[in-house]
PDB file of N, CA and C in Angstrom:
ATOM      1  N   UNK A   1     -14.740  -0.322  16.817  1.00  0.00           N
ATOM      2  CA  UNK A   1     -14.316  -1.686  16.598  1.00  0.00           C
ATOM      3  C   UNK A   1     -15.557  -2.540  16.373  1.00  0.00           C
ATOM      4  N   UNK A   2     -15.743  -3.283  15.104  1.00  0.00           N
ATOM      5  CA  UNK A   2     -16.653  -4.595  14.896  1.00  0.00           C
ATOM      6  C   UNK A   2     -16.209  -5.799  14.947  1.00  0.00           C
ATOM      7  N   UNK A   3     -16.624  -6.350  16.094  1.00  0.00           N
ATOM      8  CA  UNK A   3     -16.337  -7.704  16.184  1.00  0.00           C
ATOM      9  C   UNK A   3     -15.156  -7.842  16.088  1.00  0.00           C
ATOM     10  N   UNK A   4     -13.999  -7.130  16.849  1.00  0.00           N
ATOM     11  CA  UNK A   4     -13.034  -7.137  17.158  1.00  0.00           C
ATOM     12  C   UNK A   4     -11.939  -6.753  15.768  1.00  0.00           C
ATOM     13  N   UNK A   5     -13.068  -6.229  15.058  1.00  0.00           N
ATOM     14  CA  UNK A   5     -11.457  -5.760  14.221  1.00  0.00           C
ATOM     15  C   UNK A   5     -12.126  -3.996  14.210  1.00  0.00           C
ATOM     16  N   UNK A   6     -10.783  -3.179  13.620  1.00  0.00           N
ATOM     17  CA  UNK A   6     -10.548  -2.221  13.472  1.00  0.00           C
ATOM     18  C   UNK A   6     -10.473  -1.613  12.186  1.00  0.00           C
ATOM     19  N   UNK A   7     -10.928  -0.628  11.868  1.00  0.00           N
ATOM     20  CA  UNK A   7     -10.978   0.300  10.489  1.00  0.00           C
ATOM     21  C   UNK A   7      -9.821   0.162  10.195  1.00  0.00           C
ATOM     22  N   UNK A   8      -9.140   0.072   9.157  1.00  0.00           N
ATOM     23  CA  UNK A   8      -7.833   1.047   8.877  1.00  0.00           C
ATOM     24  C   UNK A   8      -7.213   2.033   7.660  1.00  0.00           C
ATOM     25  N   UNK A   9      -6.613   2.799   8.363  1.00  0.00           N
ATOM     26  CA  UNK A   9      -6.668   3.934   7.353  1.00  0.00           C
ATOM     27  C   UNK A   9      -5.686   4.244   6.669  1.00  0.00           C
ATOM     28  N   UNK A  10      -4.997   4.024   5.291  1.00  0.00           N
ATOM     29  CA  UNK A  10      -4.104   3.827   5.094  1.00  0.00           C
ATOM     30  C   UNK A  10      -4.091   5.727   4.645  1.00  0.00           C
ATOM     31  N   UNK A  11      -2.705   6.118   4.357  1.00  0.00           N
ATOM     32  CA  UNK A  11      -2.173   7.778   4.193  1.00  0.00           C
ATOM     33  C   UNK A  11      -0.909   7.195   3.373  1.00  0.00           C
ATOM     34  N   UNK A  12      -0.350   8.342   2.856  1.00  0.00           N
ATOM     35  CA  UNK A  12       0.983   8.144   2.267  1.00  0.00           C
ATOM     36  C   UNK A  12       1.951   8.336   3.850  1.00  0.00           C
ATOM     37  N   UNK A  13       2.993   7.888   3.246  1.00  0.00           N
ATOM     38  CA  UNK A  13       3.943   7.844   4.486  1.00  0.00           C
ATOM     39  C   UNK A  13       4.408   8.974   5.283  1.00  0.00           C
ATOM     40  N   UNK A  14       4.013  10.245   3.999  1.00  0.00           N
ATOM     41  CA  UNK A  14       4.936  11.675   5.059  1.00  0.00           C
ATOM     42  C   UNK A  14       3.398  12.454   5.355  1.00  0.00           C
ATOM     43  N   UNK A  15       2.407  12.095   5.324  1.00  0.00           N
ATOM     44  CA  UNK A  15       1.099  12.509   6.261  1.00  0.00           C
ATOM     45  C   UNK A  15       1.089  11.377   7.596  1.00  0.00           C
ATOM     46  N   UNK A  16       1.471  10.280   7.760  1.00  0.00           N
ATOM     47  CA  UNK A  16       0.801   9.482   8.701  1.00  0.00           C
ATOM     48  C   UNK A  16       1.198  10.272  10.267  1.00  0.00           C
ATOM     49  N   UNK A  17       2.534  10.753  10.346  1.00  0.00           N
ATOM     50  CA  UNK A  17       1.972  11.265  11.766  1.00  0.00           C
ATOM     51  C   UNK A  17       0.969  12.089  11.608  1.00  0.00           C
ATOM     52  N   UNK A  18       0.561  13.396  11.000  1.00  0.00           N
ATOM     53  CA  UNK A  18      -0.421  14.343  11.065  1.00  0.00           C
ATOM     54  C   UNK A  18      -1.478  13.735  11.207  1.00  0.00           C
ATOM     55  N   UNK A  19      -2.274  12.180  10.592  1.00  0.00           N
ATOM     56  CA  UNK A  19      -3.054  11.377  10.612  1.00  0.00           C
ATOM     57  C   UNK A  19      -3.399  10.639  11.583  1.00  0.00           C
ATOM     58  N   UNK A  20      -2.333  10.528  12.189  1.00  0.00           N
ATOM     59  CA  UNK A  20      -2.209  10.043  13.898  1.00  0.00           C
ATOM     60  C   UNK A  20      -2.701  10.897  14.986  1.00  0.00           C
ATOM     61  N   UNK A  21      -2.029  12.154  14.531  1.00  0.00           N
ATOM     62  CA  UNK A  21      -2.243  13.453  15.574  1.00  0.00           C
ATOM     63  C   UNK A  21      -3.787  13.665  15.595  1.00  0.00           C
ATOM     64  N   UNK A  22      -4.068  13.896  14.139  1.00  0.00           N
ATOM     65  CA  UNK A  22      -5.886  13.976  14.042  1.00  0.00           C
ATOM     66  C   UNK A  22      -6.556  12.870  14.740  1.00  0.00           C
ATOM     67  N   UNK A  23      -6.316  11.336  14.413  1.00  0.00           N
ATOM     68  CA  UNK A  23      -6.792  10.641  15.014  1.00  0.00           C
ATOM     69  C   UNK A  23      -6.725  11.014  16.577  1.00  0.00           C
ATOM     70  N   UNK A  24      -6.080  11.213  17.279  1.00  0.00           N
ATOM     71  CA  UNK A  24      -6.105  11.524  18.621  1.00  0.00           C
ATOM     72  C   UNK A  24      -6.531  12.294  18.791  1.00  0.00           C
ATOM     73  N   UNK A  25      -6.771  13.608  17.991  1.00  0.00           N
ATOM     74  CA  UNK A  25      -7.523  14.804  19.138  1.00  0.00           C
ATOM     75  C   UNK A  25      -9.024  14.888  18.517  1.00  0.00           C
ATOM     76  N   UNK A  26      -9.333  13.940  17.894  1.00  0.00           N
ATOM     77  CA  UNK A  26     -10.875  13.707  16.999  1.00  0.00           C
ATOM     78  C   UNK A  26     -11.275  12.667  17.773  1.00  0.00           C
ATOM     79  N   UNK A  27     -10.419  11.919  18.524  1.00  0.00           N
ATOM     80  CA  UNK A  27     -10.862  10.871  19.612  1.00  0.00           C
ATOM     81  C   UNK A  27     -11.182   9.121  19.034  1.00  0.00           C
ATOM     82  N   UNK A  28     -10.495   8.988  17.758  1.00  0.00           N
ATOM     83  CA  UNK A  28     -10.546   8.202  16.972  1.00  0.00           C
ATOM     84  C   UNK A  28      -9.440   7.022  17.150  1.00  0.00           C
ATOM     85  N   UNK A  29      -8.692   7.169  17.847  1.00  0.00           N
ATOM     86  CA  UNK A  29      -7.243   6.055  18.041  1.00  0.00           C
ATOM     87  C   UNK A  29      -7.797   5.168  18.242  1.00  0.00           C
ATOM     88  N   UNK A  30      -8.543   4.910  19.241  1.00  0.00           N
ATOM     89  CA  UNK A  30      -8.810   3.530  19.681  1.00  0.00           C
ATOM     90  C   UNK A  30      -9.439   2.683  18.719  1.00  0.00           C
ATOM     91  N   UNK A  31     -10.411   3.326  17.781  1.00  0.00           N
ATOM     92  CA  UNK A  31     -11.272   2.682  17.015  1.00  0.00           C
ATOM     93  C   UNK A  31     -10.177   2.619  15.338  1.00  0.00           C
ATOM     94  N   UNK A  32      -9.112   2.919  15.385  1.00  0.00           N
ATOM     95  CA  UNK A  32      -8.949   2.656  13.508  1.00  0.00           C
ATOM     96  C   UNK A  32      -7.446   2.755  14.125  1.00  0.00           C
ATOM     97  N   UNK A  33      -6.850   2.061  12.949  1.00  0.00           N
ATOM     98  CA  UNK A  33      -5.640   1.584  12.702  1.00  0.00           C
ATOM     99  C   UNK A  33      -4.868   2.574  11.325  1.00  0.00           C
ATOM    100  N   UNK A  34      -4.055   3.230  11.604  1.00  0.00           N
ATOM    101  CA  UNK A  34      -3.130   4.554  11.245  1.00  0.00           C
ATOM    102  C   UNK A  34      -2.451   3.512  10.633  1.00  0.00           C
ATOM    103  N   UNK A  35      -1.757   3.617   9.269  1.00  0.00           N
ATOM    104  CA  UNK A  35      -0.489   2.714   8.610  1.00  0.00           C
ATOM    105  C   UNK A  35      -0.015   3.653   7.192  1.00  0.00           C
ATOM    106  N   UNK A  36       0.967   4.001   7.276  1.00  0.00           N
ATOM    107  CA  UNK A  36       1.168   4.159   5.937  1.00  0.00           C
ATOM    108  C   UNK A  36       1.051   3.376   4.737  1.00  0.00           C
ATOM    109  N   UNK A  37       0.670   3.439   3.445  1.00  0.00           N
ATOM    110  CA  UNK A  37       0.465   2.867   2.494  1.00  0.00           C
ATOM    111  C   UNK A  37       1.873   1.778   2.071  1.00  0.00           C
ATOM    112  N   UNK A  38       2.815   3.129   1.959  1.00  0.00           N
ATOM    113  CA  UNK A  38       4.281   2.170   1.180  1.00  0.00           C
ATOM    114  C   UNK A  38       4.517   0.614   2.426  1.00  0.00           C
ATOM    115  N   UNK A  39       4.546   0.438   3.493  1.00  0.00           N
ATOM    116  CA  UNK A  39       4.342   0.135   4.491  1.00  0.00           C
ATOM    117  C   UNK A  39       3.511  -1.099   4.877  1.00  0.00           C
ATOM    118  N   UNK A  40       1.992  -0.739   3.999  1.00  0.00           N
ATOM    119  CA  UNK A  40       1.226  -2.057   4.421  1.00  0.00           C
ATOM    120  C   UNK A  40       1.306  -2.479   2.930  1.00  0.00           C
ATOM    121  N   UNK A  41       1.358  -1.825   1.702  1.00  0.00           N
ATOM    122  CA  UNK A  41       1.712  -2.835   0.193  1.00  0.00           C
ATOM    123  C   UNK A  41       3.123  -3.565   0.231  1.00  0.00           C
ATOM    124  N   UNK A  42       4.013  -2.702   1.044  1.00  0.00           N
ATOM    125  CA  UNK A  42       5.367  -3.959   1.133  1.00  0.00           C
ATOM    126  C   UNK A  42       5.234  -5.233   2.104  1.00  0.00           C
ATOM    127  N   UNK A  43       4.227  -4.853   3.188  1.00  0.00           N
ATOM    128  CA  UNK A  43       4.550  -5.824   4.301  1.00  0.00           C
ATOM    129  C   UNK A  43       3.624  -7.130   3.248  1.00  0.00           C
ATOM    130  N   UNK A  44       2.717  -6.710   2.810  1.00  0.00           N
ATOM    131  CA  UNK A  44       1.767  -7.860   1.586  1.00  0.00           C
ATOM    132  C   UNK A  44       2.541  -8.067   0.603  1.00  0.00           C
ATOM    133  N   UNK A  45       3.184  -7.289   0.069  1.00  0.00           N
ATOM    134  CA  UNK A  45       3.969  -8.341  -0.988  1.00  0.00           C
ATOM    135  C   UNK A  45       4.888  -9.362  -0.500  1.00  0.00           C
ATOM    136  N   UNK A  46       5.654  -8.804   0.745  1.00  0.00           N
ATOM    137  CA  UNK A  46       6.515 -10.223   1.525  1.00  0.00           C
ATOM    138  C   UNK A  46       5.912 -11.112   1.906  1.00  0.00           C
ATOM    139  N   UNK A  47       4.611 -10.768   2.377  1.00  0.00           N
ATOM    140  CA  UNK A  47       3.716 -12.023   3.095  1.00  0.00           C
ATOM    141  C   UNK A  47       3.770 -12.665   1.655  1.00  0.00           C
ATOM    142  N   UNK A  48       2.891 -12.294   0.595  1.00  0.00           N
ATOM    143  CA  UNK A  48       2.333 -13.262  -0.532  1.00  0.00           C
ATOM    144  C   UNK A  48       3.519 -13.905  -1.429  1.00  0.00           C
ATOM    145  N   UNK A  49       4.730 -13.188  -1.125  1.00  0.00           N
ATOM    146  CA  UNK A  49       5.693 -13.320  -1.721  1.00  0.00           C
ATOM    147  C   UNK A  49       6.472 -14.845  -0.794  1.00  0.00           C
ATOM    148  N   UNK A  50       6.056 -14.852   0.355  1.00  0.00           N
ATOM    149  CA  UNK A  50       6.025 -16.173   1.664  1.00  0.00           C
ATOM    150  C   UNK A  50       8.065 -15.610   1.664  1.00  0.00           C
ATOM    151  N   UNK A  51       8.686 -14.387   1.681  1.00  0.00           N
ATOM    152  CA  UNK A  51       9.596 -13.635   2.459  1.00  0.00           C
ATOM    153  C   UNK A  51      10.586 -14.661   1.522  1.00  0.00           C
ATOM    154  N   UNK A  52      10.677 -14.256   0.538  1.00  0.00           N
ATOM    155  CA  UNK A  52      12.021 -14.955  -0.093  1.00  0.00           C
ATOM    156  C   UNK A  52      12.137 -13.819  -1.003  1.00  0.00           C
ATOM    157  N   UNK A  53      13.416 -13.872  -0.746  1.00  0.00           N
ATOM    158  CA  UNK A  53      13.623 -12.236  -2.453  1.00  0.00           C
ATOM    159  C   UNK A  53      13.037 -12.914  -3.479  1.00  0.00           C
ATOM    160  N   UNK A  54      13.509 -14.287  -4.083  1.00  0.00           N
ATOM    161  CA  UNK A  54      13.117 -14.310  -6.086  1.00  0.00           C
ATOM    162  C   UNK A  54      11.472 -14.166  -5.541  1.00  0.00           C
ATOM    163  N   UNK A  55      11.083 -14.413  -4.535  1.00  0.00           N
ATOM    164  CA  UNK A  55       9.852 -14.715  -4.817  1.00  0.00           C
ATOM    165  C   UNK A  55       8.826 -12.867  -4.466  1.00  0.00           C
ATOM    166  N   UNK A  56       9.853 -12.063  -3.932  1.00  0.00           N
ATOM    167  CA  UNK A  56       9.939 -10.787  -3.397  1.00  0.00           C
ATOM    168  C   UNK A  56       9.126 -10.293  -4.699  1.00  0.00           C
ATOM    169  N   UNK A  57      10.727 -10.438  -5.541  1.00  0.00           N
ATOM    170  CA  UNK A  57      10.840  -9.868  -6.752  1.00  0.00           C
ATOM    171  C   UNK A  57      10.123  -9.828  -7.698  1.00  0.00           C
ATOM    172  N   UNK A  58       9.249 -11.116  -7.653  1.00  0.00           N
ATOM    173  CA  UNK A  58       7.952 -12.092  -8.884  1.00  0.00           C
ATOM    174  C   UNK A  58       6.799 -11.102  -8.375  1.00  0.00           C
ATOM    175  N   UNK A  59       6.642 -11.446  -7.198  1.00  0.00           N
ATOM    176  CA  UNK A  59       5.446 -10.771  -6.830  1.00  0.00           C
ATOM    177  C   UNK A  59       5.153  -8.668  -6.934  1.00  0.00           C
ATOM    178  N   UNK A  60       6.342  -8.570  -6.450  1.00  0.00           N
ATOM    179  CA  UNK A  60       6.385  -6.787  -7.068  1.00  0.00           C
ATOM    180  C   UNK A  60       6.255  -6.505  -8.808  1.00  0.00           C
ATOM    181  N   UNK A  61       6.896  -7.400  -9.580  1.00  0.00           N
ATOM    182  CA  UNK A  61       6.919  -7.501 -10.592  1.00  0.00           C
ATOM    183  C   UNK A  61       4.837  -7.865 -11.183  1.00  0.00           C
ATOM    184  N   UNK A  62       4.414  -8.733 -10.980  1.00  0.00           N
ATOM    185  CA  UNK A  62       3.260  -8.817 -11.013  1.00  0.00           C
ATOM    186  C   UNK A  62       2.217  -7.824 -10.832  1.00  0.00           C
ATOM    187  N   UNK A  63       2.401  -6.981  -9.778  1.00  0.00           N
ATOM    188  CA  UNK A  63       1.939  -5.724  -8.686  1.00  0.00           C
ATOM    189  C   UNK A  63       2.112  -4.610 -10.025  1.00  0.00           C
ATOM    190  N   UNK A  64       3.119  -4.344 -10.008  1.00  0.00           N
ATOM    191  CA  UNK A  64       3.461  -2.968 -10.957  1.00  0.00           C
ATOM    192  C   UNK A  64       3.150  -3.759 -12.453  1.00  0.00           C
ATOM    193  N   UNK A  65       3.259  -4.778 -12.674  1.00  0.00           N
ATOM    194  CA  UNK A  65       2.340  -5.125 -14.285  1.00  0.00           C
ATOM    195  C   UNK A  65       1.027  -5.079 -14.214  1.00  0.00           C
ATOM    196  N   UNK A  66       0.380  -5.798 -13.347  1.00  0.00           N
ATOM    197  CA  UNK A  66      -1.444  -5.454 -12.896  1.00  0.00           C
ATOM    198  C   UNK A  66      -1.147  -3.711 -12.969  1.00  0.00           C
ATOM    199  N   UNK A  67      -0.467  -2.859 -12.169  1.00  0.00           N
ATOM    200  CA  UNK A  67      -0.986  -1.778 -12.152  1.00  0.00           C
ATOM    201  C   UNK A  67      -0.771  -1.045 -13.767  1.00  0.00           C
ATOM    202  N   UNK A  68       0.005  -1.310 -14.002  1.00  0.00           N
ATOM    203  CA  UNK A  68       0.473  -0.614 -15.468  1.00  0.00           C
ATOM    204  C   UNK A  68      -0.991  -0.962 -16.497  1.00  0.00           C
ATOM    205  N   UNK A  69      -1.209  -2.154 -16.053  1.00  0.00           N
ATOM    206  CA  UNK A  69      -2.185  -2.111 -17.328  1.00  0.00           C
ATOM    207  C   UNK A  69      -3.710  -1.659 -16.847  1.00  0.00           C
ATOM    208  N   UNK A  70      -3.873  -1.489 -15.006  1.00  0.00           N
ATOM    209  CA  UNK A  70      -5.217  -0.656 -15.233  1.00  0.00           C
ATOM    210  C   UNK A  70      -4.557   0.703 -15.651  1.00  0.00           C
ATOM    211  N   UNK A  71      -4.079   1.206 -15.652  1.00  0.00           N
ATOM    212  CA  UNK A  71      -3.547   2.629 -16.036  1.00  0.00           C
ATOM    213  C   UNK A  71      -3.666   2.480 -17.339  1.00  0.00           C
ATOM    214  N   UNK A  72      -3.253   1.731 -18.102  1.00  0.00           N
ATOM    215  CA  UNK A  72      -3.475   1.758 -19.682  1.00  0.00           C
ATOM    216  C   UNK A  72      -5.174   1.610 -19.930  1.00  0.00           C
ATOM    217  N   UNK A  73      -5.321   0.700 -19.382  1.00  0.00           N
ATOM    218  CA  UNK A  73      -6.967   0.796 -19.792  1.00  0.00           C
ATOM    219  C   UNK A  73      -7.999   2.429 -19.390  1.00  0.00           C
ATOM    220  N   UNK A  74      -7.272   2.523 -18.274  1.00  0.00           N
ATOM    221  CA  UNK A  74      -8.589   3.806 -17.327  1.00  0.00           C
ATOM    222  C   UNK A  74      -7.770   5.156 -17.217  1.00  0.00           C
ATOM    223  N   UNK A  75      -6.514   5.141 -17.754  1.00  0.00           N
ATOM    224  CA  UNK A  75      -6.254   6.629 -17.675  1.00  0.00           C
ATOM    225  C   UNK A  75      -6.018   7.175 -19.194  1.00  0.00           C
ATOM    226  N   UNK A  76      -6.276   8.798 -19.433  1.00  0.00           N
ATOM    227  CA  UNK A  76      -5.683   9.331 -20.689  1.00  0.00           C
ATOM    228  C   UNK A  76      -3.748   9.163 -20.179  1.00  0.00           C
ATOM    229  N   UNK A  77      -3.974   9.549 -19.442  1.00  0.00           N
ATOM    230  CA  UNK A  77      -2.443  10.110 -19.131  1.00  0.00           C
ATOM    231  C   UNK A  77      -1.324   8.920 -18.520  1.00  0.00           C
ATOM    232  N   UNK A  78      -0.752   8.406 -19.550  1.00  0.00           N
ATOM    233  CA  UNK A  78      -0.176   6.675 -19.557  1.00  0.00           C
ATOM    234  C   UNK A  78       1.286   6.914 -18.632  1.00  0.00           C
ATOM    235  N   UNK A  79       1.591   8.041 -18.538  1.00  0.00           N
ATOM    236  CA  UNK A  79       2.863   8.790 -18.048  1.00  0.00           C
ATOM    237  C   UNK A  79       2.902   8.111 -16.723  1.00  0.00           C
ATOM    238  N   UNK A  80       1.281   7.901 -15.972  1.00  0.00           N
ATOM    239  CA  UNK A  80       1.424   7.543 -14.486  1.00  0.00           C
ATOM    240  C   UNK A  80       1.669   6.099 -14.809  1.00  0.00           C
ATOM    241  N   UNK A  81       1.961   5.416 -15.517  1.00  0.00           N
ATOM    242  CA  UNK A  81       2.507   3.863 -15.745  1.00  0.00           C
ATOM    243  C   UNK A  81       4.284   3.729 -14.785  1.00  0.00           C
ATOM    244  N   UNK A  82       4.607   2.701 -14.273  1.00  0.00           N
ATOM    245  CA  UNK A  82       6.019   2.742 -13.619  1.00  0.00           C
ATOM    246  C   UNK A  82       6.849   2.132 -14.558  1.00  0.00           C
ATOM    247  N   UNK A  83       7.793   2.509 -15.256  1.00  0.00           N
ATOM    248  CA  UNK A  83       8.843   2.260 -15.556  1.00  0.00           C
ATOM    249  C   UNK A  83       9.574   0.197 -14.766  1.00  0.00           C
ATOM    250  N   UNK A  84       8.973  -0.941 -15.329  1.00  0.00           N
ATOM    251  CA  UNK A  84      10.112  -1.845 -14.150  1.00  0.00           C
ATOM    252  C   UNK A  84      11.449  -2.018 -14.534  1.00  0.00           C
ATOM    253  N   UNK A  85      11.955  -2.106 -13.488  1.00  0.00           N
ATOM    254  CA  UNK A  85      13.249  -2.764 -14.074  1.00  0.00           C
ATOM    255  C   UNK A  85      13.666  -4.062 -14.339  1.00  0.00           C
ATOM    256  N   UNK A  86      14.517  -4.161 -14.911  1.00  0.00           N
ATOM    257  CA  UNK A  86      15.632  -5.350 -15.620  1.00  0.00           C
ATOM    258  C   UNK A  86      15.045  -6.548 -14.683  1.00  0.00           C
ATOM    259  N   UNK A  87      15.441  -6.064 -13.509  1.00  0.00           N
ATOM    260  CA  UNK A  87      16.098  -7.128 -12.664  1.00  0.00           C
ATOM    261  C   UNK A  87      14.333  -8.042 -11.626  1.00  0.00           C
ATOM    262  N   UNK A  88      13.125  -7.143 -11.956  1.00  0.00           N
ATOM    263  CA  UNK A  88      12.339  -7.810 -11.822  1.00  0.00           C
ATOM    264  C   UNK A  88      11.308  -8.942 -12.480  1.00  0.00           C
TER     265      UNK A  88
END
């Protein structure tokens, strides 16, 4: 811990217990913060989104357009682009 904050380590969601488990027997819990990814990008889009769906919706919508277009710029393989839907 620095100055009272904590590392944190983000994992995809179906590793974070195994990530937990390691953290504990590596002796690491106390010092870093375990979160799954899907998890801490939704809990930030509601925050920035200030917890209103249209505004849910604007902000995911924004998220997956920023990401689509670093993928167009920095990958060959455009396939990893997300599909949005209609309704965002």
């Amino acid at each position: 811990m620095t100055q009272g904050f904590r590392s944190r380590v983000l994992v995809p969601e179906n590793a974070l217990a195994a990530a937990v488990q390691m953290a504990n027997i590596l002796g690491f819990a106390e010092r870093i913060a375990i979160q799954s990814i899907e998890d801490f990008v939704g809990t930030n889009v509601e925050e920035v989104a200030g917890f209103s769906k249209s505004g849910i919706r604007t902000q995911l919508r924004i998220l997956l357009e920023e990401y689509n277009g670093r993928i167009q710029k920095a990958e060959a393989d455009h396939s990893l682009q997300v599909e949005i839907p209609e309704n965002l």
